[in-house]
PDB file of N, CA and C in Angstrom:
ATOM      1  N   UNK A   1     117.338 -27.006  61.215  1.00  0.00           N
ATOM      2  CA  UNK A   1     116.102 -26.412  61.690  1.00  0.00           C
ATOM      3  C   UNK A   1     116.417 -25.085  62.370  1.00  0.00           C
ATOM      4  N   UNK A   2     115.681 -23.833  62.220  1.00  0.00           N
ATOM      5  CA  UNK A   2     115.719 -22.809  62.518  1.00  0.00           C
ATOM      6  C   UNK A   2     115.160 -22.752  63.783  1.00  0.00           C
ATOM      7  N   UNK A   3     115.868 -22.594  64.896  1.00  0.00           N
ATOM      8  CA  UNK A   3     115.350 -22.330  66.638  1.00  0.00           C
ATOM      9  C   UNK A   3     114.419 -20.867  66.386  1.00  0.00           C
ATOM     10  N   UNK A   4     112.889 -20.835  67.105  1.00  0.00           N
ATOM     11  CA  UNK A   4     112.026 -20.219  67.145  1.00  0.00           C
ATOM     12  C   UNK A   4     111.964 -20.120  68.724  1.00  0.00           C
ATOM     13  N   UNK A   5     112.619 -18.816  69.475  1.00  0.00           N
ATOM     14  CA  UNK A   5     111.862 -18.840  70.595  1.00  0.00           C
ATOM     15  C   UNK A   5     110.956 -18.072  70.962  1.00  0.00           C
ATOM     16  N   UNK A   6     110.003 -19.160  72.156  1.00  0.00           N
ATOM     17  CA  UNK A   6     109.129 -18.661  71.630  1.00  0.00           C
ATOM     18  C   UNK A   6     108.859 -18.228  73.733  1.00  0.00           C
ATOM     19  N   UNK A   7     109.869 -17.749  74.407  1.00  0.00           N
ATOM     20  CA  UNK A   7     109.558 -16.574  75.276  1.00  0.00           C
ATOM     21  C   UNK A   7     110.608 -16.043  75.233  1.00  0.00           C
ATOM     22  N   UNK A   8     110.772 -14.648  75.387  1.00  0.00           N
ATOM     23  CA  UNK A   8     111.462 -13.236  75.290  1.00  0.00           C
ATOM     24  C   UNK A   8     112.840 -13.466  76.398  1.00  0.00           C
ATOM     25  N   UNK A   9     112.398 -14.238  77.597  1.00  0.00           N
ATOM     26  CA  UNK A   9     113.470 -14.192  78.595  1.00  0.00           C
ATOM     27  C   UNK A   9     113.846 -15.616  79.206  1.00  0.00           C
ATOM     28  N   UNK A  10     114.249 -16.627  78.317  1.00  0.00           N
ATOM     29  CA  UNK A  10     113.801 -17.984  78.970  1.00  0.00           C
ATOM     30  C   UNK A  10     114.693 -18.042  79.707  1.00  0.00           C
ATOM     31  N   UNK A  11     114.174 -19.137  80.817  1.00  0.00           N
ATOM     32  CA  UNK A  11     115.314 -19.877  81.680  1.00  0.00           C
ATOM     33  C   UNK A  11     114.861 -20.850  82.030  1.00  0.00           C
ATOM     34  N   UNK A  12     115.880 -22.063  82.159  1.00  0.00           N
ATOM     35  CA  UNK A  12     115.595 -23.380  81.833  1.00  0.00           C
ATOM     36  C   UNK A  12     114.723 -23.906  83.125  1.00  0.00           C
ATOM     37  N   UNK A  13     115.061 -23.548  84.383  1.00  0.00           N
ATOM     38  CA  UNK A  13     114.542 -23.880  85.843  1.00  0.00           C
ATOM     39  C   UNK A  13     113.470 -23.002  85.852  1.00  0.00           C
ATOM     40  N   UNK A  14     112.679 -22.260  85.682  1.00  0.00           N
ATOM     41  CA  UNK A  14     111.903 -21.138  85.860  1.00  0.00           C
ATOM     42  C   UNK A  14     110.365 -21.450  84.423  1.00  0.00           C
ATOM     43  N   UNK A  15     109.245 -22.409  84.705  1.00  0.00           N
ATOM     44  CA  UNK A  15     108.744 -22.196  84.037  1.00  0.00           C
ATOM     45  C   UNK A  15     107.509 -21.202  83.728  1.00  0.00           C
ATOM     46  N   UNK A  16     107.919 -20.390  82.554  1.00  0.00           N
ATOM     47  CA  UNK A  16     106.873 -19.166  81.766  1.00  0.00           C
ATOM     48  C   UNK A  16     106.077 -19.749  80.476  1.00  0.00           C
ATOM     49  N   UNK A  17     105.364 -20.638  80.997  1.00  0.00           N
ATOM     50  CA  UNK A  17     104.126 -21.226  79.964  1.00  0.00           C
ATOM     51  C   UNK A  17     103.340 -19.900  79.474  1.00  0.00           C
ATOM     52  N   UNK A  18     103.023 -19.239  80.827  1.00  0.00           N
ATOM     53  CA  UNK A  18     102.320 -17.903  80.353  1.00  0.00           C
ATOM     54  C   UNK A  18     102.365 -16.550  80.077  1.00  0.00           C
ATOM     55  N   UNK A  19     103.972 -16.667  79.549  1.00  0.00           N
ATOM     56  CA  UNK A  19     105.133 -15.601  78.877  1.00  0.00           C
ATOM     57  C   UNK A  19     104.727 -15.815  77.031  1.00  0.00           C
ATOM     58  N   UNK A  20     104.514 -17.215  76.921  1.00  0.00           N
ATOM     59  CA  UNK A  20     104.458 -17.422  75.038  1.00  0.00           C
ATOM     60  C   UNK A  20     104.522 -15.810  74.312  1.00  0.00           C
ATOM     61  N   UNK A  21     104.885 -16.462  73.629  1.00  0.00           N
ATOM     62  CA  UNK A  21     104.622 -15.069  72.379  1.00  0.00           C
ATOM     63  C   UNK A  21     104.338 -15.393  71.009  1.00  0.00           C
ATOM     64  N   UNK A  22     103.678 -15.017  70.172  1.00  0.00           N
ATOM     65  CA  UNK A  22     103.553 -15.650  69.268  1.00  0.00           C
ATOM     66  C   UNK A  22     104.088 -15.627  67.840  1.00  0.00           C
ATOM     67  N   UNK A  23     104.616 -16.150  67.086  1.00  0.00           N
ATOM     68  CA  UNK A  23     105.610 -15.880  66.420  1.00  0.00           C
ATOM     69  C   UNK A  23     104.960 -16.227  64.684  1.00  0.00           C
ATOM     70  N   UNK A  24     104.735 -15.437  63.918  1.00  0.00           N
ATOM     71  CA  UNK A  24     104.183 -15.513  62.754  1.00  0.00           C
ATOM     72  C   UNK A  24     105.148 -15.353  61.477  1.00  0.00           C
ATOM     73  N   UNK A  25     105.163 -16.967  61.081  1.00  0.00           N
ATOM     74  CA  UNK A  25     106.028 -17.288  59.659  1.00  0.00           C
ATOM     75  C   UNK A  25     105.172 -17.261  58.128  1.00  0.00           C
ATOM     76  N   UNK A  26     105.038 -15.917  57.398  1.00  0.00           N
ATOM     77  CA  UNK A  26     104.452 -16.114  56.387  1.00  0.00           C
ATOM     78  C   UNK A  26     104.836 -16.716  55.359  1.00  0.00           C
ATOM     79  N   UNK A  27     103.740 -16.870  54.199  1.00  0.00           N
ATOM     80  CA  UNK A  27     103.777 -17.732  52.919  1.00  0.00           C
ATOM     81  C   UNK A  27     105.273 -17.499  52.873  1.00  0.00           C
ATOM     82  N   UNK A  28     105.794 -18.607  52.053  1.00  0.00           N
ATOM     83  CA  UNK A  28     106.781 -18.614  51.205  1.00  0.00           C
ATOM     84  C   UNK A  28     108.480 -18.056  51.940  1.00  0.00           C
ATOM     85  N   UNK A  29     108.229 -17.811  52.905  1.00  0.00           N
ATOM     86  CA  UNK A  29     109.762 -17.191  53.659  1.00  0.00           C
ATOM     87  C   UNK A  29     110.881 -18.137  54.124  1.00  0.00           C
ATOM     88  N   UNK A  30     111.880 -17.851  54.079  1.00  0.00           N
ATOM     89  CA  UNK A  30     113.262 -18.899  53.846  1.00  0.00           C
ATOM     90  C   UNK A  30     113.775 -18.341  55.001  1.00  0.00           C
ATOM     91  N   UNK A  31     114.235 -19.474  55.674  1.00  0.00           N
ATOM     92  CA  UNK A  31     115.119 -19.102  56.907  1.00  0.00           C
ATOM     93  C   UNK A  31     116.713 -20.062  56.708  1.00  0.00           C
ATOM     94  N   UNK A  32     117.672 -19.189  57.002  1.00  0.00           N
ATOM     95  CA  UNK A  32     118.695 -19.970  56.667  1.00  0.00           C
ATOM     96  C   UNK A  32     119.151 -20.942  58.048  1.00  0.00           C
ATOM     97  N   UNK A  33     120.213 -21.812  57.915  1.00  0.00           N
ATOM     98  CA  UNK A  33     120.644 -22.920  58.525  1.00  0.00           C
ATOM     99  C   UNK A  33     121.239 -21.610  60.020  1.00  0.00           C
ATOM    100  N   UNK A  34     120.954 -22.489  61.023  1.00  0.00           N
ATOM    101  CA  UNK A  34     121.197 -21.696  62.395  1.00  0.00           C
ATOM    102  C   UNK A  34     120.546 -19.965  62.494  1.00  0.00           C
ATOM    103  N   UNK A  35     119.651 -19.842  61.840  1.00  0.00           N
ATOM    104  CA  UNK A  35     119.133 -18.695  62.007  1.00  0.00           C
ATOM    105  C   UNK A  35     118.057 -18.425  63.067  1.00  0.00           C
ATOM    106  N   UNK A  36     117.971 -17.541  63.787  1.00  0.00           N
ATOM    107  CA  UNK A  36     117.438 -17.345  65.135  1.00  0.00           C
ATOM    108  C   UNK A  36     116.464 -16.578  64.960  1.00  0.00           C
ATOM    109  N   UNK A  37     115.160 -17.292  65.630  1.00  0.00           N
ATOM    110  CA  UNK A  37     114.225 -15.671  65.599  1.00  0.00           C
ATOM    111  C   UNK A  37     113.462 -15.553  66.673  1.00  0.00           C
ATOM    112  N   UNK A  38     113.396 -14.764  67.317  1.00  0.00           N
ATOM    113  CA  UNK A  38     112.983 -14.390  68.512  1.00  0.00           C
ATOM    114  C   UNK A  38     111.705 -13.998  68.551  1.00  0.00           C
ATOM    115  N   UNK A  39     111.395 -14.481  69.611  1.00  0.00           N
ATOM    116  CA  UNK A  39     109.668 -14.696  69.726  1.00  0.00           C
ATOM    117  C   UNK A  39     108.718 -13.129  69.477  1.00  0.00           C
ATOM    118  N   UNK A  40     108.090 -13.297  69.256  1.00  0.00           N
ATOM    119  CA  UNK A  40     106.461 -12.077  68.819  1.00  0.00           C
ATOM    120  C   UNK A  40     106.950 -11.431  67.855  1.00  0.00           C
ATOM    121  N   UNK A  41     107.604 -11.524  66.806  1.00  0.00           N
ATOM    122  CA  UNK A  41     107.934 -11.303  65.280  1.00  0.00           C
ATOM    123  C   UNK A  41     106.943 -11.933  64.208  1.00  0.00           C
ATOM    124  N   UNK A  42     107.052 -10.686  63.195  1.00  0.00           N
ATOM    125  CA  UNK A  42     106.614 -11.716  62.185  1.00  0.00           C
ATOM    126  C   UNK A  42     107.413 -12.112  61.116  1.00  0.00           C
ATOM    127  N   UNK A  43     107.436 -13.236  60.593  1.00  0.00           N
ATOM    128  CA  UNK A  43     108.444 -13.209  59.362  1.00  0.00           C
ATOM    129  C   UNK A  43     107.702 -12.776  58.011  1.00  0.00           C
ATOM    130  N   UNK A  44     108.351 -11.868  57.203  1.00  0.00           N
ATOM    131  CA  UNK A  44     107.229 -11.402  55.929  1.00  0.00           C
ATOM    132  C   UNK A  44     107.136 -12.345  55.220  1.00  0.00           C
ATOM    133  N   UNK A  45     105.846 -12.683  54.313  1.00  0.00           N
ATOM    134  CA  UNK A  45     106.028 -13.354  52.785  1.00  0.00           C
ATOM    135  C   UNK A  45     107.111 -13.117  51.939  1.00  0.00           C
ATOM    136  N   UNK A  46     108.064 -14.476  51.416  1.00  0.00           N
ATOM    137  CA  UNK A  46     108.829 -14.727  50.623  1.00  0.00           C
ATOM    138  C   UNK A  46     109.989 -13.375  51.038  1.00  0.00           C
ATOM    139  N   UNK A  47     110.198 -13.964  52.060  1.00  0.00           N
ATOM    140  CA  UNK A  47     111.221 -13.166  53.051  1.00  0.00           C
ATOM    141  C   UNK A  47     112.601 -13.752  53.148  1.00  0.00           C
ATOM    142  N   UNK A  48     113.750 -13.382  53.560  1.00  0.00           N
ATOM    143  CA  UNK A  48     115.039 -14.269  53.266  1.00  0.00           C
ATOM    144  C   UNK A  48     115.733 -14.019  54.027  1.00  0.00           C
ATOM    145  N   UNK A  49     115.478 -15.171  55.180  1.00  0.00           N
ATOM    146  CA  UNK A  49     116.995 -14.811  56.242  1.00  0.00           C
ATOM    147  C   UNK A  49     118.227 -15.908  56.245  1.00  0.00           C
ATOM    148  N   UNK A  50     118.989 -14.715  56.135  1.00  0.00           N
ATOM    149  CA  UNK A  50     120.431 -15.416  55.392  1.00  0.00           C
ATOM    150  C   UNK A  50     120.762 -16.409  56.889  1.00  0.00           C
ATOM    151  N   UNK A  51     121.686 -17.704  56.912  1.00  0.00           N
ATOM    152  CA  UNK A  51     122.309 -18.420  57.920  1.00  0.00           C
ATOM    153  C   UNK A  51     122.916 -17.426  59.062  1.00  0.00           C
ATOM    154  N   UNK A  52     122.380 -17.724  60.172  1.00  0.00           N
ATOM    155  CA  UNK A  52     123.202 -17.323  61.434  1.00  0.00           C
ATOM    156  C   UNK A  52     122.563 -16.085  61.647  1.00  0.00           C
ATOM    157  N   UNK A  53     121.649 -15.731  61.067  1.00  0.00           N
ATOM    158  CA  UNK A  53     121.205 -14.121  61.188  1.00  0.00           C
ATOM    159  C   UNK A  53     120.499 -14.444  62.275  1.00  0.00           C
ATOM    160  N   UNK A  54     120.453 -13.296  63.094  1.00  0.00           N
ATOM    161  CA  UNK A  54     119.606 -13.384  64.249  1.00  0.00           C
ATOM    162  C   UNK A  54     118.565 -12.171  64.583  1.00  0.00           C
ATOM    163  N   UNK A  55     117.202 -12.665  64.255  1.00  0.00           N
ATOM    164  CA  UNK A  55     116.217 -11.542  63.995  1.00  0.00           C
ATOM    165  C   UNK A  55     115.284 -11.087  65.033  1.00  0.00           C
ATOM    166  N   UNK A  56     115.410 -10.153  65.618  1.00  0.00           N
ATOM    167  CA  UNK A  56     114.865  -9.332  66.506  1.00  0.00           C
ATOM    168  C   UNK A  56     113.503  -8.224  66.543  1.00  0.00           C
ATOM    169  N   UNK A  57     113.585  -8.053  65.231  1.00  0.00           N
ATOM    170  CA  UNK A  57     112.037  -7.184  64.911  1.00  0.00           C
ATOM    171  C   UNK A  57     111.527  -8.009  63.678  1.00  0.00           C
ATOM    172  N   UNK A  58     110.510  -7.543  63.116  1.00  0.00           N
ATOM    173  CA  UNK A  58     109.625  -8.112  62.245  1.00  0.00           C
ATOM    174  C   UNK A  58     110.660  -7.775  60.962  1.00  0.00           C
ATOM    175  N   UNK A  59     110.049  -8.795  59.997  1.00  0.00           N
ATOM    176  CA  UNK A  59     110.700  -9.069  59.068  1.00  0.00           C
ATOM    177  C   UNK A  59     110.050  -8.440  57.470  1.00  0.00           C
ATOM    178  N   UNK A  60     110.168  -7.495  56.772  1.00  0.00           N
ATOM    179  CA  UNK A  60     108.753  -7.035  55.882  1.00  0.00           C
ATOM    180  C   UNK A  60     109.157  -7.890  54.903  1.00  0.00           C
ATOM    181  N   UNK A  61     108.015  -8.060  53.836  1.00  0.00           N
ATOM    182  CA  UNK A  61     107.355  -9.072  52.863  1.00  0.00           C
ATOM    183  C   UNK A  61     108.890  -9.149  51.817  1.00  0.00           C
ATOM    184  N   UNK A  62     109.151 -10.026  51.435  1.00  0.00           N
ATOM    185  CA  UNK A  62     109.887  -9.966  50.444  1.00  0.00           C
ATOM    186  C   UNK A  62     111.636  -9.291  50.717  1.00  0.00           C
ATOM    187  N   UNK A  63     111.939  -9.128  52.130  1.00  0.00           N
ATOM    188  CA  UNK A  63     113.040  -8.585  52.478  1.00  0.00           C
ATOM    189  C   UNK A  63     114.011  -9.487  52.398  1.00  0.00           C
ATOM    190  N   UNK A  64     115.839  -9.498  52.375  1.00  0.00           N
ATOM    191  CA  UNK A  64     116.473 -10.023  52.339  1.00  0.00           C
ATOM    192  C   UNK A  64     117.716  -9.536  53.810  1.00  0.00           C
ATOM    193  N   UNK A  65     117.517 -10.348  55.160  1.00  0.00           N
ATOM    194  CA  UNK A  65     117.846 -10.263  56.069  1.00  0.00           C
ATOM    195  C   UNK A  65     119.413 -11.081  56.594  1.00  0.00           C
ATOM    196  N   UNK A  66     120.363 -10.355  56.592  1.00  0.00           N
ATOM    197  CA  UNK A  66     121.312 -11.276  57.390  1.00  0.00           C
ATOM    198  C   UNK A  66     121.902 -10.321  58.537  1.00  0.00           C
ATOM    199  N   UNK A  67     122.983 -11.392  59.531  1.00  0.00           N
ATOM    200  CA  UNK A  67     123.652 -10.404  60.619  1.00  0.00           C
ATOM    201  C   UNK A  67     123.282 -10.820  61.542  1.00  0.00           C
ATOM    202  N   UNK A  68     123.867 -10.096  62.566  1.00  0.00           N
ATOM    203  CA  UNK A  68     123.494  -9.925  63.900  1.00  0.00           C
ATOM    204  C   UNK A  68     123.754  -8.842  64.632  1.00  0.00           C
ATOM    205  N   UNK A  69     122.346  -8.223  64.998  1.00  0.00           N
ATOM    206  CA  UNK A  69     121.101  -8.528  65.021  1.00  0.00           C
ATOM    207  C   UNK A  69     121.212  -8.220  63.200  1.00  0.00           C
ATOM    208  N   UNK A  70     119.739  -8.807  62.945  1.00  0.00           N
ATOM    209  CA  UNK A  70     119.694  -8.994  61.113  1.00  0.00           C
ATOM    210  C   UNK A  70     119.035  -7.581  60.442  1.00  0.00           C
ATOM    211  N   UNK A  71     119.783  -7.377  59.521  1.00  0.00           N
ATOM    212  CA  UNK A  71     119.527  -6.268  58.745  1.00  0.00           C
ATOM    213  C   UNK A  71     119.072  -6.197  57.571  1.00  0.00           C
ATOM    214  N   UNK A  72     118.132  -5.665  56.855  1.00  0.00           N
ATOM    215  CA  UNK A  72     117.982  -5.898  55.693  1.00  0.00           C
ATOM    216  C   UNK A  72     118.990  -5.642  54.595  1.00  0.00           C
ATOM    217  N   UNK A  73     119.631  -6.114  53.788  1.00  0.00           N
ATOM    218  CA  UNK A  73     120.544  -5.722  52.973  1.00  0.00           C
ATOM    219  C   UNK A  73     119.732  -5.991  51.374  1.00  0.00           C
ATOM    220  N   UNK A  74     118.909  -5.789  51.358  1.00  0.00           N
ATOM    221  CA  UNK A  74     118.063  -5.741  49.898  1.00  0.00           C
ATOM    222  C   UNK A  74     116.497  -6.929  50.090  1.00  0.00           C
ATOM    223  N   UNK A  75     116.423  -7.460  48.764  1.00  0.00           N
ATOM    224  CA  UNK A  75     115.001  -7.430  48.531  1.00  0.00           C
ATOM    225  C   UNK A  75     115.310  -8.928  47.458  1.00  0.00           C
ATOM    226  N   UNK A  76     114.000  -9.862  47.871  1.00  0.00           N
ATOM    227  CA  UNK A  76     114.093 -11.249  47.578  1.00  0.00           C
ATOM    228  C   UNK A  76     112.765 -11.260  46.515  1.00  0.00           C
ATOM    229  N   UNK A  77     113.089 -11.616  45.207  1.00  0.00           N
ATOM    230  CA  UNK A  77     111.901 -12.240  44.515  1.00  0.00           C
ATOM    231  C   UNK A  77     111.044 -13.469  45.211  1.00  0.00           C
ATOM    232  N   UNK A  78     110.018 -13.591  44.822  1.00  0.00           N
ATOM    233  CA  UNK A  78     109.060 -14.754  45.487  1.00  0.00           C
ATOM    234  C   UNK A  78     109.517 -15.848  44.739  1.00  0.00           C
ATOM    235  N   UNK A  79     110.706 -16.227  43.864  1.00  0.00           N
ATOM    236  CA  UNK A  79     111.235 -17.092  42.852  1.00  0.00           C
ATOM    237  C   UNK A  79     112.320 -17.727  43.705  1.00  0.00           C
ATOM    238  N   UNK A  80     113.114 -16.664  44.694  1.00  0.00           N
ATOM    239  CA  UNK A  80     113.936 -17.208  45.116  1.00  0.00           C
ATOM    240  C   UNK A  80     115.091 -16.154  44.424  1.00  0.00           C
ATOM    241  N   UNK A  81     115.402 -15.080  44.138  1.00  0.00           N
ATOM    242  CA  UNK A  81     116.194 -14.197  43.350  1.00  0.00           C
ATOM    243  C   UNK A  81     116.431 -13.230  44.261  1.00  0.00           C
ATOM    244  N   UNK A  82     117.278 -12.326  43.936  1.00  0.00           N
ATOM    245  CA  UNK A  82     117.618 -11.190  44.600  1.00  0.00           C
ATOM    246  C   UNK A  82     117.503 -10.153  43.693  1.00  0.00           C
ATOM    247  N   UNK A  83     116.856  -9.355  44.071  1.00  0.00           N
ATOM    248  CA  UNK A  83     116.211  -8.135  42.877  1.00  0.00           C
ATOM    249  C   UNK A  83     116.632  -6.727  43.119  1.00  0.00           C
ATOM    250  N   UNK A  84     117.226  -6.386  41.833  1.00  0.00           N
ATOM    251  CA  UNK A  84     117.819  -4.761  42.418  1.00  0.00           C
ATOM    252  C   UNK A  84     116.497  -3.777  41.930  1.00  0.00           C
ATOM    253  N   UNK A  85     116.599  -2.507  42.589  1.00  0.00           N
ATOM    254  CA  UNK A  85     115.303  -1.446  42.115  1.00  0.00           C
ATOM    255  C   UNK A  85     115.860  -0.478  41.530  1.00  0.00           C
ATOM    256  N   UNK A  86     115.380   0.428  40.278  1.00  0.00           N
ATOM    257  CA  UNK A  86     116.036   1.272  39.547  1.00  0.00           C
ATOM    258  C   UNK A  86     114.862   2.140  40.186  1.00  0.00           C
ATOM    259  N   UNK A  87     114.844   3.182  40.316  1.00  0.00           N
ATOM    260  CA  UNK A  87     114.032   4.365  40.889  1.00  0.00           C
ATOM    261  C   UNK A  87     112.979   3.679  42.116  1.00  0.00           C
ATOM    262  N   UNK A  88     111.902   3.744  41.663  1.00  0.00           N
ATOM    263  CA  UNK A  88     110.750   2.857  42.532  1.00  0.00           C
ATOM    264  C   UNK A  88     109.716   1.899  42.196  1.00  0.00           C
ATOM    265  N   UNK A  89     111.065   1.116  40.934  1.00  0.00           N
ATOM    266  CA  UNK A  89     110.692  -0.582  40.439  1.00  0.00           C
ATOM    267  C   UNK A  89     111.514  -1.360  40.197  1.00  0.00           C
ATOM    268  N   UNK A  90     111.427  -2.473  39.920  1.00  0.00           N
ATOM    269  CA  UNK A  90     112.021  -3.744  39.675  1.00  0.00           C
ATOM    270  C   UNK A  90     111.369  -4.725  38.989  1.00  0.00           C
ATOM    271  N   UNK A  91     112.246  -5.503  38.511  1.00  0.00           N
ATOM    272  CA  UNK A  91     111.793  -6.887  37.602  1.00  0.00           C
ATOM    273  C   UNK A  91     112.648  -7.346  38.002  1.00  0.00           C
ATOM    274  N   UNK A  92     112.123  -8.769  38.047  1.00  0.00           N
ATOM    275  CA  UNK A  92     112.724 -10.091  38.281  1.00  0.00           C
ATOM    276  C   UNK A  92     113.452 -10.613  36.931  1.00  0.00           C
ATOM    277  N   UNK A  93     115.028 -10.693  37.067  1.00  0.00           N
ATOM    278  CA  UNK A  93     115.788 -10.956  36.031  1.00  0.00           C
ATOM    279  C   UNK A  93     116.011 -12.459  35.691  1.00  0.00           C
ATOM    280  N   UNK A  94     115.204 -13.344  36.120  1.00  0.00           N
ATOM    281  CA  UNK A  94     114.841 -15.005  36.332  1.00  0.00           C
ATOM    282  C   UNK A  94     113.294 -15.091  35.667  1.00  0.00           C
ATOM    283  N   UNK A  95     112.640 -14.926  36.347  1.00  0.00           N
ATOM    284  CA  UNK A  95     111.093 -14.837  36.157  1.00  0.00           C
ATOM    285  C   UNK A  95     110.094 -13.852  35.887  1.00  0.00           C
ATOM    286  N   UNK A  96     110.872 -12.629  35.434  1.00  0.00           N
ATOM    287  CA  UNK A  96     110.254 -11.629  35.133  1.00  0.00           C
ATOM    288  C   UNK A  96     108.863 -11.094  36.039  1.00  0.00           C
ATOM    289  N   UNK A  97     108.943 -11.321  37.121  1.00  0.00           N
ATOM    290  CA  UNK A  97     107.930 -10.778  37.967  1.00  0.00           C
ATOM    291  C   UNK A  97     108.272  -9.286  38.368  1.00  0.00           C
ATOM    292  N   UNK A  98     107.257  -8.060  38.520  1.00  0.00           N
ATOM    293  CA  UNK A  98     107.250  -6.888  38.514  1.00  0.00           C
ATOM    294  C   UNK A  98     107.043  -6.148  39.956  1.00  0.00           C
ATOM    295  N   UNK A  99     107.590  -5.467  40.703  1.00  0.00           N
ATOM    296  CA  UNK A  99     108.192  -4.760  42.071  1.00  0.00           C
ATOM    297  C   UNK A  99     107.799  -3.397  42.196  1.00  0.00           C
ATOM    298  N   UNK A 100     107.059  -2.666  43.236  1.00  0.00           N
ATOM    299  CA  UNK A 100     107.245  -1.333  43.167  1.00  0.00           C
ATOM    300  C   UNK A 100     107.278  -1.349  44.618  1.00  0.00           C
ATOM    301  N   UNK A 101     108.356  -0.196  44.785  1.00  0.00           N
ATOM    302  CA  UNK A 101     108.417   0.204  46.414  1.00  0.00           C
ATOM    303  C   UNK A 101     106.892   1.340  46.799  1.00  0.00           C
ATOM    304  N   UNK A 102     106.616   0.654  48.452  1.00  0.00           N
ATOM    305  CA  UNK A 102     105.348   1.742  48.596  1.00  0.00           C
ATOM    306  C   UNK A 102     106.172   2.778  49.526  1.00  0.00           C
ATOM    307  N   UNK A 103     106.888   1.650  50.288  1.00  0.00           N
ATOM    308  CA  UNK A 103     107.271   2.877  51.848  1.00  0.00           C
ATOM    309  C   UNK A 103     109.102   2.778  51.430  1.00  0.00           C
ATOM    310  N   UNK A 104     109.763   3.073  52.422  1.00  0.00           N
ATOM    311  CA  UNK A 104     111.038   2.652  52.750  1.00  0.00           C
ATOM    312  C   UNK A 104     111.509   1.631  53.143  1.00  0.00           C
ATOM    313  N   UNK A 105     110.670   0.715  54.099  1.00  0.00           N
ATOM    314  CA  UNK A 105     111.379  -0.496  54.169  1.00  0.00           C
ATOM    315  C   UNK A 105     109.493  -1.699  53.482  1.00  0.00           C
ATOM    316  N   UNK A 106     109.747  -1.456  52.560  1.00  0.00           N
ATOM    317  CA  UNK A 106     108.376  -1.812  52.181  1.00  0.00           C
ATOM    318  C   UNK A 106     107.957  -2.068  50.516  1.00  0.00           C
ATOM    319  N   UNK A 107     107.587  -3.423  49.765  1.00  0.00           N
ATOM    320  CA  UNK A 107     107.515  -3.115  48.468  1.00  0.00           C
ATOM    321  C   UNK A 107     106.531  -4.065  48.446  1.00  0.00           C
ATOM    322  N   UNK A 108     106.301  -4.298  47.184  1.00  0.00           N
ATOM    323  CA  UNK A 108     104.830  -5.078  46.398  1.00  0.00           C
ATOM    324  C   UNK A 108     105.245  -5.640  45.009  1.00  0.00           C
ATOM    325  N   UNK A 109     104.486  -7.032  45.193  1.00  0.00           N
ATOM    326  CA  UNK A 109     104.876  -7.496  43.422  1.00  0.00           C
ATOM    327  C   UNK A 109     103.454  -6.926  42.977  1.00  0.00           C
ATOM    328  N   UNK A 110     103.944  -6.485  41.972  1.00  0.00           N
ATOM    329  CA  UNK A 110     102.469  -6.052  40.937  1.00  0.00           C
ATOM    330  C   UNK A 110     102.396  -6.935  39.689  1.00  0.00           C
TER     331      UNK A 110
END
């Protein structure tokens, strides 16, 4: 199970009920075994954080995250694949699903 905390500065004697933060796991996103994510993040749709990564900012849709703190090191099909981009597209070499980048850290299945 992936630890979600869910205040920014905990301490075990000191209770901050009204510190929460809220922590948003979208559709389809994979968190690996001991992976950490720190509270008021969001995790993107069909997002991929590799084991032990420990994630500190928001996570965009379809990213492929490991490290510490976690970095994106590429881009996850919604299949479960790892998808490379030739200019500013991609196909899914499993399921043939279709990719275009909008921003820099940012893409879309079309």
């Amino acid at each position: 199970m992936t630890p979600i905390i869910n205040v920014f500065n905990p301490r075990s004697e000191i209770p901050r009920m009204n510190e929460l933060l809220p922590t948003l796991v979208k559709k389809g996103a994979t968190m690996g075994a001991n992976s950490t994510i720190i509270c008021g993040h969001i995790i993107g749709a069909y997002s991929f954080i590799g084991a032990g990564a420990v994630v500190i900012n928001d996570v965009a849709d379809y990213a492929f995250m490991v490290g510490n703190p976690a970095k994106r090191k590429g881009w996850m099909c919604a299949c479960g694949i790892q998808i490379a981009f030739e200019a500013d597209g991609a196909i899914c070499q499993v399921c043939g699903r279709k990719y275009k980048k909008l921003e820099i850290d940012k893409i879309q299945e079309i």
